[in-house]
N, C-alpha and C. Protein backbone atom coordinates (compact mmCIF):
# COMPACT_ATOMS: atom_id res chain seq x y z
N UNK A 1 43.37 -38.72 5.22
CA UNK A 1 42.70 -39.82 5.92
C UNK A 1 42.07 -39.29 7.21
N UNK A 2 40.68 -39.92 7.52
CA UNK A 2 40.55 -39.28 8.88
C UNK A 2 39.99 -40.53 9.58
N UNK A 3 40.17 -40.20 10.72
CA UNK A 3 40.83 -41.20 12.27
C UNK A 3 40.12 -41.08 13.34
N UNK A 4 39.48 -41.53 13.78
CA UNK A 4 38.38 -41.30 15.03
C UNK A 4 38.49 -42.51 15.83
N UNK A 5 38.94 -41.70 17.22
CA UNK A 5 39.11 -42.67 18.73
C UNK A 5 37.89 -42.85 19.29
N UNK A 6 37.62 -43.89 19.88
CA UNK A 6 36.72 -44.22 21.36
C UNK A 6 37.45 -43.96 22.21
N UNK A 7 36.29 -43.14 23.18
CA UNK A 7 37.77 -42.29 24.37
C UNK A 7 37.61 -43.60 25.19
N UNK A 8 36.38 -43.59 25.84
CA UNK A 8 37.22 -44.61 27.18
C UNK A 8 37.63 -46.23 26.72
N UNK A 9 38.80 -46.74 27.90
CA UNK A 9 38.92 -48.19 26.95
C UNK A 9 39.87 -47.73 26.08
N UNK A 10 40.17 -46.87 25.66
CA UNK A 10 41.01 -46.57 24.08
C UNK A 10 42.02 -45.83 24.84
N UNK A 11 41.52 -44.01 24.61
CA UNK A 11 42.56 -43.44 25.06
C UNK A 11 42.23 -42.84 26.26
N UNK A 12 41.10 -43.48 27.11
CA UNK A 12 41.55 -43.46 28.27
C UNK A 12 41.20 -44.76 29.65
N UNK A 13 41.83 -44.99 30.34
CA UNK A 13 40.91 -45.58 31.50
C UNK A 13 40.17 -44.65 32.04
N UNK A 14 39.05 -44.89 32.72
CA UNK A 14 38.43 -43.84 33.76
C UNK A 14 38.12 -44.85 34.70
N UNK A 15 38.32 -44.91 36.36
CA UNK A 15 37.93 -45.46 37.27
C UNK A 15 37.14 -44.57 38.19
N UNK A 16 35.88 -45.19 38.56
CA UNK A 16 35.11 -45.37 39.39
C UNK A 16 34.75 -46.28 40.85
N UNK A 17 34.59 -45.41 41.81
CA UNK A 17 34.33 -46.18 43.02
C UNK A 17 33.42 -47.34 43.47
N UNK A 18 32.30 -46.97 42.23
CA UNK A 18 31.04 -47.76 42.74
C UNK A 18 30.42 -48.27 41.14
N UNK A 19 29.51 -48.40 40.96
CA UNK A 19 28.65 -49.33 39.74
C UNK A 19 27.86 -47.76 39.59
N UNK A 20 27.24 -47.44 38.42
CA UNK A 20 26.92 -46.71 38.05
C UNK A 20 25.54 -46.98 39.03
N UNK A 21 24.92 -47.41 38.69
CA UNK A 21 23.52 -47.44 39.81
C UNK A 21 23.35 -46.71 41.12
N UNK A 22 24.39 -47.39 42.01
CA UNK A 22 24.93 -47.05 43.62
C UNK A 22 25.68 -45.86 43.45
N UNK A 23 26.12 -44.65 42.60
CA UNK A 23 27.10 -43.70 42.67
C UNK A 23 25.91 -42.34 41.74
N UNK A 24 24.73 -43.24 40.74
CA UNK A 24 23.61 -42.36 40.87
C UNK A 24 22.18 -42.31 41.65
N UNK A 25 22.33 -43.37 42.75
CA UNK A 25 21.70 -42.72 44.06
C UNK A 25 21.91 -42.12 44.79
N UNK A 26 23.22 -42.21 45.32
CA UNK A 26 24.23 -41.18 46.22
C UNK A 26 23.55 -40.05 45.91
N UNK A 27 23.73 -40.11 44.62
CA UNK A 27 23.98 -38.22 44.19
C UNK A 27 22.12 -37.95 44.62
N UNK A 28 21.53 -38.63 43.87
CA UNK A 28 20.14 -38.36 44.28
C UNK A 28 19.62 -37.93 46.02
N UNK A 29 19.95 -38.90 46.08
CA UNK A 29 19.99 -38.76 47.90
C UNK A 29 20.61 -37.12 48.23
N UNK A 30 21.75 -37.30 47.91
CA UNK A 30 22.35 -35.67 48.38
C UNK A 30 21.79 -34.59 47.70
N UNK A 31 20.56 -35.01 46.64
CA UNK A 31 19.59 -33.61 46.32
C UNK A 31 18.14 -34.38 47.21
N UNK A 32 17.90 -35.00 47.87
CA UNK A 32 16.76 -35.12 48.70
C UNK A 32 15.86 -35.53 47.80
N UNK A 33 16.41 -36.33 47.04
CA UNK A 33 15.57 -37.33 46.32
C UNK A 33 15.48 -38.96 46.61
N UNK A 34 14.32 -38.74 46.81
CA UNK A 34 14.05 -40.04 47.73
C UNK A 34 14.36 -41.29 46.21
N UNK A 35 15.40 -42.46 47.18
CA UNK A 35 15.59 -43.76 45.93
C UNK A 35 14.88 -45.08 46.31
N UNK A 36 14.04 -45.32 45.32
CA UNK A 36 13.42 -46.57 45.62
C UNK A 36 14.35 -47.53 46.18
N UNK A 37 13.85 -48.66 46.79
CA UNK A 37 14.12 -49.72 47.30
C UNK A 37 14.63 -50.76 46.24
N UNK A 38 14.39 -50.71 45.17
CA UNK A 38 14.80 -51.39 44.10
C UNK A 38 15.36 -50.71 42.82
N UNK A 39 15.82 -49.69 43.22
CA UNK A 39 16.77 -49.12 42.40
C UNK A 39 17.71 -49.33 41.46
N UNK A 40 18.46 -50.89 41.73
CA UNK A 40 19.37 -51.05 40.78
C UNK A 40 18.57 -51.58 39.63
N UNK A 41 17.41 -52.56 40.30
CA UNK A 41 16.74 -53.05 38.99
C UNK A 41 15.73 -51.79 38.02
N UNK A 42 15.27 -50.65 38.72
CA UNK A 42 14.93 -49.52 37.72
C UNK A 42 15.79 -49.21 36.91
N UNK A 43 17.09 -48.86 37.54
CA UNK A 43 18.10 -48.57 36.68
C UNK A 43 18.23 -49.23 35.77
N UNK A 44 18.23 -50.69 35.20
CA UNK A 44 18.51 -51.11 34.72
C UNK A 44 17.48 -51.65 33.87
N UNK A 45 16.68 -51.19 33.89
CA UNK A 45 15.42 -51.40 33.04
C UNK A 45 15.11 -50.59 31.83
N UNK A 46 14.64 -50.93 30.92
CA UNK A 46 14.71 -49.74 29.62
C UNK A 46 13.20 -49.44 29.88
N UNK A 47 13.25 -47.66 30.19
CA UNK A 47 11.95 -46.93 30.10
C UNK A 47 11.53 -46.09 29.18
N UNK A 48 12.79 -45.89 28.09
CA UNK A 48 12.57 -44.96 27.12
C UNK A 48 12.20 -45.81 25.62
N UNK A 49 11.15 -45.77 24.83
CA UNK A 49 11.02 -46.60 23.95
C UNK A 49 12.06 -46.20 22.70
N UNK A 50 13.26 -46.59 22.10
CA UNK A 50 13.85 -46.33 20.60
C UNK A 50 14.20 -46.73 19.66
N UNK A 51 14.23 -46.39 18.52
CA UNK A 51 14.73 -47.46 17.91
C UNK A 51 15.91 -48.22 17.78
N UNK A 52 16.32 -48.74 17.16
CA UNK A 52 17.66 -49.97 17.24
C UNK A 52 18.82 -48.76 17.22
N UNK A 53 19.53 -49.04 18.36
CA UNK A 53 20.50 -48.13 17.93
C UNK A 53 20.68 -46.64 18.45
N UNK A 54 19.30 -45.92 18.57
CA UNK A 54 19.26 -44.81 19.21
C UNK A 54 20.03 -44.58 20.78
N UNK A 55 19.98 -43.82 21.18
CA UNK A 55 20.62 -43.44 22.35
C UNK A 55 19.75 -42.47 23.34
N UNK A 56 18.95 -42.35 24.47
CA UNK A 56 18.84 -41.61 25.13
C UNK A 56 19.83 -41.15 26.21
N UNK A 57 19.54 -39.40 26.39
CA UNK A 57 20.32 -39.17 27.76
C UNK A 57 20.09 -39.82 29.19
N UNK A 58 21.23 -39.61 29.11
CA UNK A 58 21.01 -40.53 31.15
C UNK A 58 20.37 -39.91 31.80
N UNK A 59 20.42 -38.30 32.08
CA UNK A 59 19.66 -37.88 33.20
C UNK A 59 18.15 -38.09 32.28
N UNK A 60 17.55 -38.28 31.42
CA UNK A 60 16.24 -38.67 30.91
C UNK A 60 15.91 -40.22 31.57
N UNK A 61 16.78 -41.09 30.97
CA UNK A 61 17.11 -42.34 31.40
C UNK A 61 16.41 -42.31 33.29
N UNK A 62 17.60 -41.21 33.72
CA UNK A 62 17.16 -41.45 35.11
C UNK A 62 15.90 -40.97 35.68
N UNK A 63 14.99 -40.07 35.18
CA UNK A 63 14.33 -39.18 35.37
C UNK A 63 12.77 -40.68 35.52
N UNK A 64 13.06 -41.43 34.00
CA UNK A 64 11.92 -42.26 33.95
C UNK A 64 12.03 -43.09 35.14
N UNK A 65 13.54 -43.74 34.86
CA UNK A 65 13.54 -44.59 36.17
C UNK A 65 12.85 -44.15 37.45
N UNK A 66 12.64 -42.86 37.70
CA UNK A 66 12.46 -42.42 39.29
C UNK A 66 10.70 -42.67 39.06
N UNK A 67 10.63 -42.49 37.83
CA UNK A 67 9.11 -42.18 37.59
C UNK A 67 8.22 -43.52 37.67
N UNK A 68 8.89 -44.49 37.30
CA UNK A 68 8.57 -45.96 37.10
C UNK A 68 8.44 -46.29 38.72
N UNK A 69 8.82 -45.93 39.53
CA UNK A 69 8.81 -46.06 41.08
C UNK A 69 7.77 -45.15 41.69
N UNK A 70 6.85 -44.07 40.53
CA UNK A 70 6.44 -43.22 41.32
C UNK A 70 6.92 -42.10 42.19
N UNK A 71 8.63 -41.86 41.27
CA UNK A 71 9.39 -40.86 42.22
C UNK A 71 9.28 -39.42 41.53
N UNK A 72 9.16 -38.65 41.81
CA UNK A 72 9.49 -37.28 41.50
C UNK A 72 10.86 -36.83 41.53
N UNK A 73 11.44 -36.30 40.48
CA UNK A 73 12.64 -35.59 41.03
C UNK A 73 12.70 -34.06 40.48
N UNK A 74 12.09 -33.13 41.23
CA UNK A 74 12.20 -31.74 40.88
C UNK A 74 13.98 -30.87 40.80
N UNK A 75 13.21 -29.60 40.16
CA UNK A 75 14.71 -28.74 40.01
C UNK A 75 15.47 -29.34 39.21
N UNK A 76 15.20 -30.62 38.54
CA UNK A 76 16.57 -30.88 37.57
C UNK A 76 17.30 -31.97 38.16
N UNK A 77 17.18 -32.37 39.27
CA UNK A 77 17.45 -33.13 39.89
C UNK A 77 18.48 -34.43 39.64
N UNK A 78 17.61 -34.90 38.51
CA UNK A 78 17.81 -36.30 37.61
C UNK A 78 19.56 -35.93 36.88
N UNK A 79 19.47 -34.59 36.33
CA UNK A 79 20.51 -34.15 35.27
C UNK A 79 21.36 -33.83 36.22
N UNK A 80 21.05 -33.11 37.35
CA UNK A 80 22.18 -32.92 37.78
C UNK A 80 22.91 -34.21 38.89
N UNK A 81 22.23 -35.37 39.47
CA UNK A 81 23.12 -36.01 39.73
C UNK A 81 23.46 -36.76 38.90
N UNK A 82 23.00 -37.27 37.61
CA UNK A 82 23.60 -37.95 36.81
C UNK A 82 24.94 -37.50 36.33
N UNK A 83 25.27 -35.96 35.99
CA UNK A 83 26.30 -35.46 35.71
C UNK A 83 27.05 -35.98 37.00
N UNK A 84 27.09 -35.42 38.57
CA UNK A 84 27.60 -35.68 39.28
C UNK A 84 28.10 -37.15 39.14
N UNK A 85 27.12 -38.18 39.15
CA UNK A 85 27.63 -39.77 39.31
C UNK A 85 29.06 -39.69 38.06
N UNK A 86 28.80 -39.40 37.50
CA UNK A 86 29.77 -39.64 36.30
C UNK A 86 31.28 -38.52 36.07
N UNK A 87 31.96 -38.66 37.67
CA UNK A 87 32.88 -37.90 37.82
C UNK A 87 34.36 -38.05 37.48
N UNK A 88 35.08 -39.06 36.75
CA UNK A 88 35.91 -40.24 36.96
C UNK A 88 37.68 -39.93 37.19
N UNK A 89 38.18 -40.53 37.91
CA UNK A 89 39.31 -40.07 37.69
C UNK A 89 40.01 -40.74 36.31
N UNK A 90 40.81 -40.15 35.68
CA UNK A 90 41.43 -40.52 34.19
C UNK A 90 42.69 -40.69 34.16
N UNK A 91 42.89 -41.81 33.31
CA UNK A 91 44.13 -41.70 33.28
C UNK A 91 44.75 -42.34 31.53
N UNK A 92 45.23 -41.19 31.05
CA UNK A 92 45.60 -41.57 29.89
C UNK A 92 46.42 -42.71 29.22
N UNK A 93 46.04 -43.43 28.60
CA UNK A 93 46.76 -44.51 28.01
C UNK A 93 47.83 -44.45 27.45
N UNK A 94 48.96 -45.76 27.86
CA UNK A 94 50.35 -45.51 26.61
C UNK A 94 49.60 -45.36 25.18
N UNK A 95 50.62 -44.64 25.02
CA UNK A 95 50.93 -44.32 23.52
C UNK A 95 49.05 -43.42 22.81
N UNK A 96 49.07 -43.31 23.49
CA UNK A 96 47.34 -42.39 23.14
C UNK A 96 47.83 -40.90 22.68
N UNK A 97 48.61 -40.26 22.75
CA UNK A 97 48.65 -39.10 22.47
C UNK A 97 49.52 -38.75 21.14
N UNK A 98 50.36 -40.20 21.67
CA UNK A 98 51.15 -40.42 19.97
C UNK A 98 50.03 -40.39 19.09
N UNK A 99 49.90 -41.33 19.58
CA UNK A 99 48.60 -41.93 18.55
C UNK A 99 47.57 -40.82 17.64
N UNK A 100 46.99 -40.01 18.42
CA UNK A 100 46.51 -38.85 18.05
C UNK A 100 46.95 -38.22 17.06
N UNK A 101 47.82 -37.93 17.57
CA UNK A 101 49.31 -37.36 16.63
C UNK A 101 49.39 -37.21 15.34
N UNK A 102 49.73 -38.45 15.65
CA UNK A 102 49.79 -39.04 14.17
C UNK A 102 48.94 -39.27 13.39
N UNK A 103 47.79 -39.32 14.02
CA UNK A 103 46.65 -38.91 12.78
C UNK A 103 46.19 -37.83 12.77
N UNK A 104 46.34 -36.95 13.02
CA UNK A 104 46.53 -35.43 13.11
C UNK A 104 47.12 -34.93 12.20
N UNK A 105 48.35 -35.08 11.88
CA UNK A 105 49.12 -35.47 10.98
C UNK A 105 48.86 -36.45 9.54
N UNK A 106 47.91 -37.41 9.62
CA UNK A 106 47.30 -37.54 8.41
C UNK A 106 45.91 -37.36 8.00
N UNK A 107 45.44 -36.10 8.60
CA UNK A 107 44.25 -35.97 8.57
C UNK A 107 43.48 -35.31 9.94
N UNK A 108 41.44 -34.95 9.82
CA UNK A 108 41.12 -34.87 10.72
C UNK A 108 41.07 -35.99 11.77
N UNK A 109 40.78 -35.49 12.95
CA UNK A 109 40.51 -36.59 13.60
C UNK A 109 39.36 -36.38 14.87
N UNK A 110 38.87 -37.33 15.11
CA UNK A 110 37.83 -37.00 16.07
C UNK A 110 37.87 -37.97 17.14
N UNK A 111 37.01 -37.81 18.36
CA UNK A 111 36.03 -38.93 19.41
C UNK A 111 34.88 -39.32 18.73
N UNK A 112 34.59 -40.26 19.31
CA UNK A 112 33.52 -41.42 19.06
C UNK A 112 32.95 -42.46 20.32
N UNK A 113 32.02 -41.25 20.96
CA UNK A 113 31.83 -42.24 22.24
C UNK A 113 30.51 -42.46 22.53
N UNK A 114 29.99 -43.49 23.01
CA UNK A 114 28.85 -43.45 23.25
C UNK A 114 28.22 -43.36 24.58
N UNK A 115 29.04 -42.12 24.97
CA UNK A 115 28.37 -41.85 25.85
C UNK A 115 26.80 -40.79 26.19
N UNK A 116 26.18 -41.16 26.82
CA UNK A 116 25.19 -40.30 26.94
C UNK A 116 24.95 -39.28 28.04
N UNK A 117 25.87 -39.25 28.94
CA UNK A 117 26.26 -38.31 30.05
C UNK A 117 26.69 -36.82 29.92
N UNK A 118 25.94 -35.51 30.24
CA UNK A 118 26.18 -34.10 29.66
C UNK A 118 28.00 -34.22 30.63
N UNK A 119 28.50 -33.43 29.68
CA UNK A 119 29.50 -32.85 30.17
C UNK A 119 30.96 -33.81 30.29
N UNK A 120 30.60 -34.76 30.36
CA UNK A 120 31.22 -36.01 30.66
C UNK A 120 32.38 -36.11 29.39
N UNK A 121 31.98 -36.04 28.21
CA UNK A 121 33.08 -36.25 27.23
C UNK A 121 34.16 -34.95 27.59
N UNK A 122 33.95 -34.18 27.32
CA UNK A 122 34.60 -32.93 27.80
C UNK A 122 35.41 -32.70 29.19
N UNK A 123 34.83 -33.22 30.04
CA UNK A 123 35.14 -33.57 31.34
C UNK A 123 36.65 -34.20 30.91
N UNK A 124 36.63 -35.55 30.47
CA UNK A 124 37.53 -36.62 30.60
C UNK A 124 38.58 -35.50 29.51
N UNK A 125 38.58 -35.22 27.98
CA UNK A 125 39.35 -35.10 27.51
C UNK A 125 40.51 -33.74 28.00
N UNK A 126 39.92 -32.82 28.87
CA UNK A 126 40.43 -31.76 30.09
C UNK A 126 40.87 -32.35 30.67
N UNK A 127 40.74 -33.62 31.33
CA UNK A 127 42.23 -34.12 32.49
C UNK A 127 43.10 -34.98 31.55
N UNK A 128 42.23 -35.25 30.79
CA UNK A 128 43.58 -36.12 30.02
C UNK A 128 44.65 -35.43 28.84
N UNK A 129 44.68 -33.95 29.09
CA UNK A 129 45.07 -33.19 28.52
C UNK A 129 45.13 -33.28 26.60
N UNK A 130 44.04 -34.06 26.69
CA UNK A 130 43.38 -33.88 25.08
C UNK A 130 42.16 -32.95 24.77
N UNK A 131 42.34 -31.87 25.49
CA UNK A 131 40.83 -31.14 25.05
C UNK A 131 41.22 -30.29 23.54
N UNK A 132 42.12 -29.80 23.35
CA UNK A 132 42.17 -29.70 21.79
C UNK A 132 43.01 -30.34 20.87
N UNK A 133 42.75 -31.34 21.16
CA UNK A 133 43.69 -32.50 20.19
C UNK A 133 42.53 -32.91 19.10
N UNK A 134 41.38 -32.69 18.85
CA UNK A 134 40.67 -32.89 18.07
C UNK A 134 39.51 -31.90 17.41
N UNK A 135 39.02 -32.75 15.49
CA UNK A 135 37.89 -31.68 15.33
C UNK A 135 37.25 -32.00 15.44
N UNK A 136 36.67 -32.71 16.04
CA UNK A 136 35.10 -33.04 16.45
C UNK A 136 35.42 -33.89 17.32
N UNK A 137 34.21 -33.71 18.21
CA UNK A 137 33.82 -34.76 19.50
C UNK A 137 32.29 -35.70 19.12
N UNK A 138 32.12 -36.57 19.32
CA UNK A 138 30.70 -37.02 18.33
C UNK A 138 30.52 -37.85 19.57
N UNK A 139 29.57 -38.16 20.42
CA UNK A 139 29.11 -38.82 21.58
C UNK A 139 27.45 -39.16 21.64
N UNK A 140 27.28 -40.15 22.32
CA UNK A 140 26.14 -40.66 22.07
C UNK A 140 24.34 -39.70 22.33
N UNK A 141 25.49 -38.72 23.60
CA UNK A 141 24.49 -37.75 24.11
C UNK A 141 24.34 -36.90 22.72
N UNK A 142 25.34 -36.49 21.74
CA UNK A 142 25.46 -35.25 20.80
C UNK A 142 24.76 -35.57 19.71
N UNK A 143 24.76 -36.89 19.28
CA UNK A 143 24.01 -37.38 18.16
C UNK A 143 22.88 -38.14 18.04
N UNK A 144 22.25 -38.90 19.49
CA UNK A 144 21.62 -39.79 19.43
C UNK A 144 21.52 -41.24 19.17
N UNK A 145 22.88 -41.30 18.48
CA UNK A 145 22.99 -42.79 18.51
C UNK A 145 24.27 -43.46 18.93
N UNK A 146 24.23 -44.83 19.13
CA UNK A 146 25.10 -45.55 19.85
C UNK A 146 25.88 -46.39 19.02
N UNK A 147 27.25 -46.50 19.05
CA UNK A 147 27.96 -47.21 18.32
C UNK A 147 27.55 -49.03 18.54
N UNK A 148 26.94 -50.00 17.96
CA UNK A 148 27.31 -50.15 16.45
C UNK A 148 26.90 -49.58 15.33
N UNK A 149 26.19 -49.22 15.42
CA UNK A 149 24.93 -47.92 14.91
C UNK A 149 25.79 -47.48 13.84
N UNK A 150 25.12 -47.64 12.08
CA UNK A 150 25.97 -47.03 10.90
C UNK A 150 25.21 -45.30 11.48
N UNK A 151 24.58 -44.92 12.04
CA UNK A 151 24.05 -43.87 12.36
C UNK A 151 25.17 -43.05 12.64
N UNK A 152 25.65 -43.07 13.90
CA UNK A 152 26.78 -42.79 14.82
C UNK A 152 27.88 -42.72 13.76
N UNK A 153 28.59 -43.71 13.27
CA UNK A 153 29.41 -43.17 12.34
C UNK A 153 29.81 -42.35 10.81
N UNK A 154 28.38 -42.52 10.49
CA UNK A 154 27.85 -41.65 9.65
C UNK A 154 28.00 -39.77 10.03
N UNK A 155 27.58 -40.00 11.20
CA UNK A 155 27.90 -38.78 12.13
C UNK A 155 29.07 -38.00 12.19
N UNK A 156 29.70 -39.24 12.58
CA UNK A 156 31.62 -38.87 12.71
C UNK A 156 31.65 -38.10 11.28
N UNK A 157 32.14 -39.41 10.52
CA UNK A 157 32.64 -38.98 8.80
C UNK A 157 31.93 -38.08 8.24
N UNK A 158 31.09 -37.55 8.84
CA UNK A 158 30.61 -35.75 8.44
C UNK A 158 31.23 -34.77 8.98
N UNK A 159 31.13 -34.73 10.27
CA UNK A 159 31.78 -34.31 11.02
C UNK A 159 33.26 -33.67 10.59
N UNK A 160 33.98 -34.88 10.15
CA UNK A 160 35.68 -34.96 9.63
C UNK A 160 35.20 -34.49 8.16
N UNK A 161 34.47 -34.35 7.31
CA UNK A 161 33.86 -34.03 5.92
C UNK A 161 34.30 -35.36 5.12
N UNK A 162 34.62 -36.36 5.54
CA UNK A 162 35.03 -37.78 5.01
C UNK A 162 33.91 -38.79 4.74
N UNK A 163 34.03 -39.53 3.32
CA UNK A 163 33.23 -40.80 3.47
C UNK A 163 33.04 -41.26 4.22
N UNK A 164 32.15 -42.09 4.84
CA UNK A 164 32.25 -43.32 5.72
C UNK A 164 33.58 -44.30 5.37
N UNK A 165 33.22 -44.86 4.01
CA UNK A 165 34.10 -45.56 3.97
C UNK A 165 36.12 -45.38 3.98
N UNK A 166 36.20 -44.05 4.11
CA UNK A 166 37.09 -43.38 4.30
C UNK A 166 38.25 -43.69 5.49
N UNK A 167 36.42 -43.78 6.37
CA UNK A 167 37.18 -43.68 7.94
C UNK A 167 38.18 -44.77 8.32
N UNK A 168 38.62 -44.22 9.00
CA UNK A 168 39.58 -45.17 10.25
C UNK A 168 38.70 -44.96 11.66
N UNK A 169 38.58 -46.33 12.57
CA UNK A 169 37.94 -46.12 13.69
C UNK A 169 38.57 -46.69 14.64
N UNK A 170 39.04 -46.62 15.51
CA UNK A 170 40.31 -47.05 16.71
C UNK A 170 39.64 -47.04 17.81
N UNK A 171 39.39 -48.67 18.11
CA UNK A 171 38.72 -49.10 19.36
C UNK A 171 38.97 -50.19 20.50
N UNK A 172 38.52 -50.75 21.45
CA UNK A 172 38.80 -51.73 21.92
C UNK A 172 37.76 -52.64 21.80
N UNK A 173 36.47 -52.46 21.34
CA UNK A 173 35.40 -53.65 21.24
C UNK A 173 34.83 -53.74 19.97
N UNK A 174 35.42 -54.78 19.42
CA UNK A 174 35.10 -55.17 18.10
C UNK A 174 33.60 -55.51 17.96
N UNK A 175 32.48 -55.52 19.05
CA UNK A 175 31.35 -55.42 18.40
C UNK A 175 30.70 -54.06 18.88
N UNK A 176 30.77 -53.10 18.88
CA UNK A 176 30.60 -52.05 18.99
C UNK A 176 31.63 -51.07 17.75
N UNK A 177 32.73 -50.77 18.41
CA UNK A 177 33.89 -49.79 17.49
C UNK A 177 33.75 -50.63 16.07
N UNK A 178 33.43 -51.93 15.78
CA UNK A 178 33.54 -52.53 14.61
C UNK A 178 32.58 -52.21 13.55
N UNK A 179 31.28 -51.55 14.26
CA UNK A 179 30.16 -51.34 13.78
C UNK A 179 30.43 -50.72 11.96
N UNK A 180 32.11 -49.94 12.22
CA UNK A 180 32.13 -49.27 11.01
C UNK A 180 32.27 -50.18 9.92
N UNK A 181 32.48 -51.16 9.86
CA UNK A 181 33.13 -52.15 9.12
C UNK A 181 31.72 -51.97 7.92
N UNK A 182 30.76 -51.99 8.41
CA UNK A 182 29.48 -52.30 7.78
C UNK A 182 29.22 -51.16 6.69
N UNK A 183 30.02 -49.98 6.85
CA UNK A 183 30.16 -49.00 5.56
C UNK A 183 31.14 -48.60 5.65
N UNK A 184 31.77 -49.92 5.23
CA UNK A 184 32.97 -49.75 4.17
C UNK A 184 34.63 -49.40 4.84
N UNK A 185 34.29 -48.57 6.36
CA UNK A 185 35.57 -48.11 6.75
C UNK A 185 36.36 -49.32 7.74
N UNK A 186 36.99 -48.38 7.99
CA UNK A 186 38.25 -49.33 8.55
C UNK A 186 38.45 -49.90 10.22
N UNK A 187 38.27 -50.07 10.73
CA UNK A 187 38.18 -50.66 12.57
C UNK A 187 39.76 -51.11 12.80
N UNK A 188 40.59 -50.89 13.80
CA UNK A 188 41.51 -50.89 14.14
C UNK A 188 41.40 -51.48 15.45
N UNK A 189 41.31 -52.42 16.19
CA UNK A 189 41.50 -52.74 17.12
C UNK A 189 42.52 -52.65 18.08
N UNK A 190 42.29 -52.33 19.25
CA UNK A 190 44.15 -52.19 20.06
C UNK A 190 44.12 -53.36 20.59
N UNK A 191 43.23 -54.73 20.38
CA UNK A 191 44.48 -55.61 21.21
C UNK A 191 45.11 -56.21 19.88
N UNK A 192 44.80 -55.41 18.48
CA UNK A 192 46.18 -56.29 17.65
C UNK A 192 46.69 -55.20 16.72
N UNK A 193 46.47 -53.52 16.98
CA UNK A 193 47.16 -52.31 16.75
C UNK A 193 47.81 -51.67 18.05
N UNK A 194 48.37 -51.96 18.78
CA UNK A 194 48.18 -51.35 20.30
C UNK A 194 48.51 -49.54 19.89
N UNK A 195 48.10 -48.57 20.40
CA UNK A 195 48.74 -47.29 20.42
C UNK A 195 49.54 -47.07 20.04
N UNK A 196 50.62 -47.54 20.69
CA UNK A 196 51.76 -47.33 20.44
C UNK A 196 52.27 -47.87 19.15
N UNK A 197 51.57 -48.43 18.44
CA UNK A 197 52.07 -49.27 17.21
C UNK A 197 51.37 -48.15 16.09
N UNK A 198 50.33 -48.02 16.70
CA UNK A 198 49.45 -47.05 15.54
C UNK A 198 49.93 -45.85 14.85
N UNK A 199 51.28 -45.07 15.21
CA UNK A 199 51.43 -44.14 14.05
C UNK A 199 52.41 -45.37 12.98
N UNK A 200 53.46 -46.13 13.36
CA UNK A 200 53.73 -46.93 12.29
C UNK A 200 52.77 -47.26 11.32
N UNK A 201 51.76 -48.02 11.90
CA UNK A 201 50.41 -48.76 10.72
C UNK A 201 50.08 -47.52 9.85
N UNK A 202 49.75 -46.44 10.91
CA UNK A 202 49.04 -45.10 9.30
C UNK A 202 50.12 -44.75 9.02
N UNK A 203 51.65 -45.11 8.78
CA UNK A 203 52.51 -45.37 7.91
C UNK A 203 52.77 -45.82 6.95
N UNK A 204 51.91 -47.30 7.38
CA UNK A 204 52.27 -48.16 5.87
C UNK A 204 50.82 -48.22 5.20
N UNK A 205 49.83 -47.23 5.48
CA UNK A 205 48.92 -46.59 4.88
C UNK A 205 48.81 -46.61 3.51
């Protein structure tokens, strides 16, 4: 059987000081990149055209945003404070490592995140002392698409060499992590599998 987590929310919290917006101007600012006056609303504006489901990178993401203002951001600028903004402290969830575990134990197992931030998946699973607890890492930056997306999990269950419908997917947002439902596999929710419950359930497998 193979088993694929959503890291944050799942098996991990990550907290942040500020809103993603206000913590990737900072960083801009501290490369002498000048931030528009209306920044949160660039940010939050879609400048990249894709299709349903696709995923662009953030420092791209941010790069247009600056551009939509008429900003320049040389040297890389964009990528590298976006990496910076996205620093988090972590903290691993009960029963998350069991959890792992145990599907480790019945199978491959992977991440499933949609994130689009370089470095960032990797980042988190190094403090949360899961950096080789898995065979594959599958993230929104690595594949291009975003979970609900049959794309994205299509991704995974290659990844693991498994059907789709094969999979197991262990999440906290049933319209997103649920996305798998739509080929055929399985969605596990933790507010009615919690972690800690989850090597019992791929028990009675």
């Amino acid at each position: 059987m193979a088993v694929s987590f959503a890291l944050f929310d799942t098996l991990v919290d990550a907290r942040y000081d500020a809103p993603a917006a206000d913590r990737v101007a900072a960083e801009l600012r501290a490369r002498d990149v000048r931030v528009p006056d209306d920044w949160t609303a660039a940010y939050r504006e879609t400048h990249i055209d894709l299709p349903e489901g696709a995923a662009a990178p953030l420092p791209a993401h941010v790069a247009r945003a600056l551009a939509s203002r008429g900003v320049d951001a040389p040297h890389n600028a964009a990528r590298r404070a976006a990496v910076a903004a996205f620093d988090p402290e972590v903290t691993l969830r009960p029963g998350a490592r069991e959890a792992v575990d145990a599907a480790r134990e019945a199978g491959p197992v992977a991440v499933c995140s949609n994130t689009t931030v370089p470095e960032l998946a990797r980042r988190v699973l190094i403090r949360a002392d899961l950096r080789d607890a898995f065979d594959a890492v599958v993230t929104g930056l690595s594949c291009g698409w975003r979970k609900p997306a049959p794309q994205m999990f299509e991704r995974v269950a290659a990844a693991l060499d498994s059907p789709p419908e094969s999979l197991v997917h262990v999440g906290s947002d049933p319209a997103t992590d649920g996305g798998l439902e739509a080929l055929g596999g399985t969605y596990v929710d933790i507010a009615e599998v919690p972690l800690t419950a989850f090597p019992a359930w791929l028990e009675g497998r």
